[in-house]
N, C-alpha and C. Protein backbone atom coordinates (compact mmCIF):
# COMPACT_ATOMS: atom_id res chain seq x y z
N UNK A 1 -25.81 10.88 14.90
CA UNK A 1 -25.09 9.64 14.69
C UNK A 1 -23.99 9.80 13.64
N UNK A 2 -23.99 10.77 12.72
CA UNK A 2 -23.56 10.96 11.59
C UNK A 2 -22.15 11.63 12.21
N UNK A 3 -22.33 12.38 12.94
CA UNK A 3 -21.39 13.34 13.61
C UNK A 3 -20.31 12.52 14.27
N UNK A 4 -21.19 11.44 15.10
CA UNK A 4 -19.91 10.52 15.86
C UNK A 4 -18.90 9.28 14.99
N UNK A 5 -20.23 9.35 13.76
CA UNK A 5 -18.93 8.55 12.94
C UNK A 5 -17.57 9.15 12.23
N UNK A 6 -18.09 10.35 12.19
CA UNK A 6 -16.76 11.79 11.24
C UNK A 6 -15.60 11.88 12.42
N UNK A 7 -16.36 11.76 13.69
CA UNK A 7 -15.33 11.95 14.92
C UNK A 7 -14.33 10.89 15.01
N UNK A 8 -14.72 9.34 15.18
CA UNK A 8 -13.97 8.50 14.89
C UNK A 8 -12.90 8.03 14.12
N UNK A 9 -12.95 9.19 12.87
CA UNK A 9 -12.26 8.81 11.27
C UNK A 9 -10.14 9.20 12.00
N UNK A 10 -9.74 7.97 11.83
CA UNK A 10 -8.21 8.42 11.44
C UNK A 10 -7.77 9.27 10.71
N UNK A 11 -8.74 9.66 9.72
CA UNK A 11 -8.26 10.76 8.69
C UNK A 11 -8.37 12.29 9.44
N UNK A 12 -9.47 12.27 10.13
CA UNK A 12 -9.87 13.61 10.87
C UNK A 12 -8.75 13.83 12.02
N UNK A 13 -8.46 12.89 12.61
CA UNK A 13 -7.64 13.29 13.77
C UNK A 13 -6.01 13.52 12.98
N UNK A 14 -5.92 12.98 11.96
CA UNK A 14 -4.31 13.58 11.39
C UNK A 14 -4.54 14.89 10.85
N UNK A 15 -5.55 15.05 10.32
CA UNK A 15 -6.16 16.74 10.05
C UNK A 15 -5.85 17.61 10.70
N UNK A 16 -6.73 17.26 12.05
CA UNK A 16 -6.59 18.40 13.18
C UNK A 16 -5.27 18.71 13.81
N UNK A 17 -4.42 17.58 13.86
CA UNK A 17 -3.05 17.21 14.29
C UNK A 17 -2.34 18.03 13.22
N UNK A 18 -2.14 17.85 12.35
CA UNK A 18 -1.46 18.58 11.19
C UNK A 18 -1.74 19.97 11.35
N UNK A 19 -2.80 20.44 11.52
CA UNK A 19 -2.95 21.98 11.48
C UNK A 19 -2.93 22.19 12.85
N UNK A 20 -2.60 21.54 13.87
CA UNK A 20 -2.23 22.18 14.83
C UNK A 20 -0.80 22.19 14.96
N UNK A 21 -0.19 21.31 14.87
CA UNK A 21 1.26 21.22 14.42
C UNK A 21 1.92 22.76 13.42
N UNK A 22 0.82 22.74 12.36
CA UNK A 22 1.19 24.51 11.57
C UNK A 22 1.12 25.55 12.46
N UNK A 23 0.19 25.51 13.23
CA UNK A 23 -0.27 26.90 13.56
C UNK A 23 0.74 26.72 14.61
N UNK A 24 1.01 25.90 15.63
CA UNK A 24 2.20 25.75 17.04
C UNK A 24 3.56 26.57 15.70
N UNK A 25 3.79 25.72 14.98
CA UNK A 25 5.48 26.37 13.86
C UNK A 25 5.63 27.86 13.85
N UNK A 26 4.29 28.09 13.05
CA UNK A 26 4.00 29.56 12.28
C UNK A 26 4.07 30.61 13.76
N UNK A 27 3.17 30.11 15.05
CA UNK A 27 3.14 31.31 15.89
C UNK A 27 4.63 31.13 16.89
N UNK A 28 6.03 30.40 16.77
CA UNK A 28 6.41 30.09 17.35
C UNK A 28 8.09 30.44 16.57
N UNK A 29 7.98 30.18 15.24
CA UNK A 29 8.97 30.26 14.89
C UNK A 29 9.49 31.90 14.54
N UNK A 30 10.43 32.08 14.66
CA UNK A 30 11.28 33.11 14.71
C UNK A 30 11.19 33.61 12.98
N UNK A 31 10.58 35.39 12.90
CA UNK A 31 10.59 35.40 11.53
C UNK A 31 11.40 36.41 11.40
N UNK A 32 12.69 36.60 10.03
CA UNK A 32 13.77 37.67 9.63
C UNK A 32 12.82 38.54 9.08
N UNK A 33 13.84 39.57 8.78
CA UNK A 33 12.87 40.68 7.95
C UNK A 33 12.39 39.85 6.81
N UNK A 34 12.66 39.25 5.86
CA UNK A 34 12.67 39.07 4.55
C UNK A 34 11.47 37.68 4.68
N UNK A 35 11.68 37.00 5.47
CA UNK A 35 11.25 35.62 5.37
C UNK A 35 11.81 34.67 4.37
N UNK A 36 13.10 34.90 4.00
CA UNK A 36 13.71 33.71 3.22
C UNK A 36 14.99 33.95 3.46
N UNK A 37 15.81 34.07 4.47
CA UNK A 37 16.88 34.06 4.57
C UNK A 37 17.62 32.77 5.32
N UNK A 38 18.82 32.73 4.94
CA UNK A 38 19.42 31.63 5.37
C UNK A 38 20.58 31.66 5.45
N UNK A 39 21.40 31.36 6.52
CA UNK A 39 22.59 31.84 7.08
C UNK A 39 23.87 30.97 7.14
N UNK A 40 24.60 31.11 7.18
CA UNK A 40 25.42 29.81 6.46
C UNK A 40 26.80 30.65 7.54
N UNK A 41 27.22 30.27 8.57
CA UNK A 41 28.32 30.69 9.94
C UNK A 41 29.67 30.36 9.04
N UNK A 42 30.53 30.78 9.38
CA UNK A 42 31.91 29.99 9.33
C UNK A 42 32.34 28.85 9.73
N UNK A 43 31.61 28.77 10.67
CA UNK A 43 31.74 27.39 11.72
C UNK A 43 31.21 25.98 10.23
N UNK A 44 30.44 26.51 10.26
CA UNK A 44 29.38 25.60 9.05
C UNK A 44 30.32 25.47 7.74
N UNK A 45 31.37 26.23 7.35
CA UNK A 45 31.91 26.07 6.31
C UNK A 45 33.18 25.29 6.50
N UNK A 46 33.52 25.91 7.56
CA UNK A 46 35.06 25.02 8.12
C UNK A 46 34.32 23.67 7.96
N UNK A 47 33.37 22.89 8.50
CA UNK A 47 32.75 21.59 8.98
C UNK A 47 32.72 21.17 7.74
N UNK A 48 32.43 22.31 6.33
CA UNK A 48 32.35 21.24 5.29
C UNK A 48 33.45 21.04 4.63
N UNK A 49 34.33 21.88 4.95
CA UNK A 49 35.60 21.63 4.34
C UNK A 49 36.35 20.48 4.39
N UNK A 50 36.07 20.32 6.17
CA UNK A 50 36.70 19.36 6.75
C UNK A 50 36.13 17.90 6.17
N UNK A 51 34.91 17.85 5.78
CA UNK A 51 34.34 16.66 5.60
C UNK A 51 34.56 16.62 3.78
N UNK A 52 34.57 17.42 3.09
CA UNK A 52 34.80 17.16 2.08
C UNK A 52 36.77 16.75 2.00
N UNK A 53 37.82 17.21 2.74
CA UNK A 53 38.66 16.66 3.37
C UNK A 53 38.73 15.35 3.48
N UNK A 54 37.94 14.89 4.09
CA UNK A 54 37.85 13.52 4.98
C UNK A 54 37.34 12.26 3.55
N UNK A 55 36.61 13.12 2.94
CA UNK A 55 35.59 12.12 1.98
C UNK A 55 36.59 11.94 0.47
N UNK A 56 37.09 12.95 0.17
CA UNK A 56 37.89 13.39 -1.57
C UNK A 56 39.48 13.28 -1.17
N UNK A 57 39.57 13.56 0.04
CA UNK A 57 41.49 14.04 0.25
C UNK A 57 42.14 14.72 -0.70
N UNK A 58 41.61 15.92 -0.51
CA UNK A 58 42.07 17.12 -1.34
C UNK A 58 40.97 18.09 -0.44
N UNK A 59 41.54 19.07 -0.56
CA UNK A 59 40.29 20.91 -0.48
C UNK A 59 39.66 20.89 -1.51
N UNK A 60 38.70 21.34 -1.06
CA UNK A 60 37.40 21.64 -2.69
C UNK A 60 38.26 22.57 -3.30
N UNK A 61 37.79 22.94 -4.49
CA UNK A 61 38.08 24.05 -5.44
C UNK A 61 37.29 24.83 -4.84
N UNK A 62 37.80 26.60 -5.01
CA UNK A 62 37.69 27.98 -4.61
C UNK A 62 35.91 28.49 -5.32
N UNK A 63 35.39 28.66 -4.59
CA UNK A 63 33.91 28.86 -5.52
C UNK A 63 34.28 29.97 -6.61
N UNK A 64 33.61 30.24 -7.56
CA UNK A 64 33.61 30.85 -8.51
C UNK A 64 32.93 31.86 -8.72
């Protein structure tokens, strides 16, 4: 009886949901050598240029 009340709990089914949700990411997602890399295109920089453009009306300053 004890068993079917733990089964019922909202808390248990976001549990199981949550760690199935991890384990689907982890066996699914694409890993670099390093595991912390992050890639930043040209495409992606033009876009912010443009929007910092759009938002300041001026070009950012030259990074440093």
């Amino acid at each position: 009886m004890r068993i079917r009340t733990l089964l019922g709990e909202p808390m248990l089914h976001f549990l199981l949901i949550g760690i199935a949700l991890f384990a689907a990411y982890q066996w699914m997602a694409p890993v670099d050598s390093d595991g912390r890399r992050i890639v930043i295109t040209q495409g992606v920089v033009d876009d912010l240029v443009t929007q910092h453009v759009a938002a300041k009306g001026r070009e950012p300053p030259p990074p440093s």
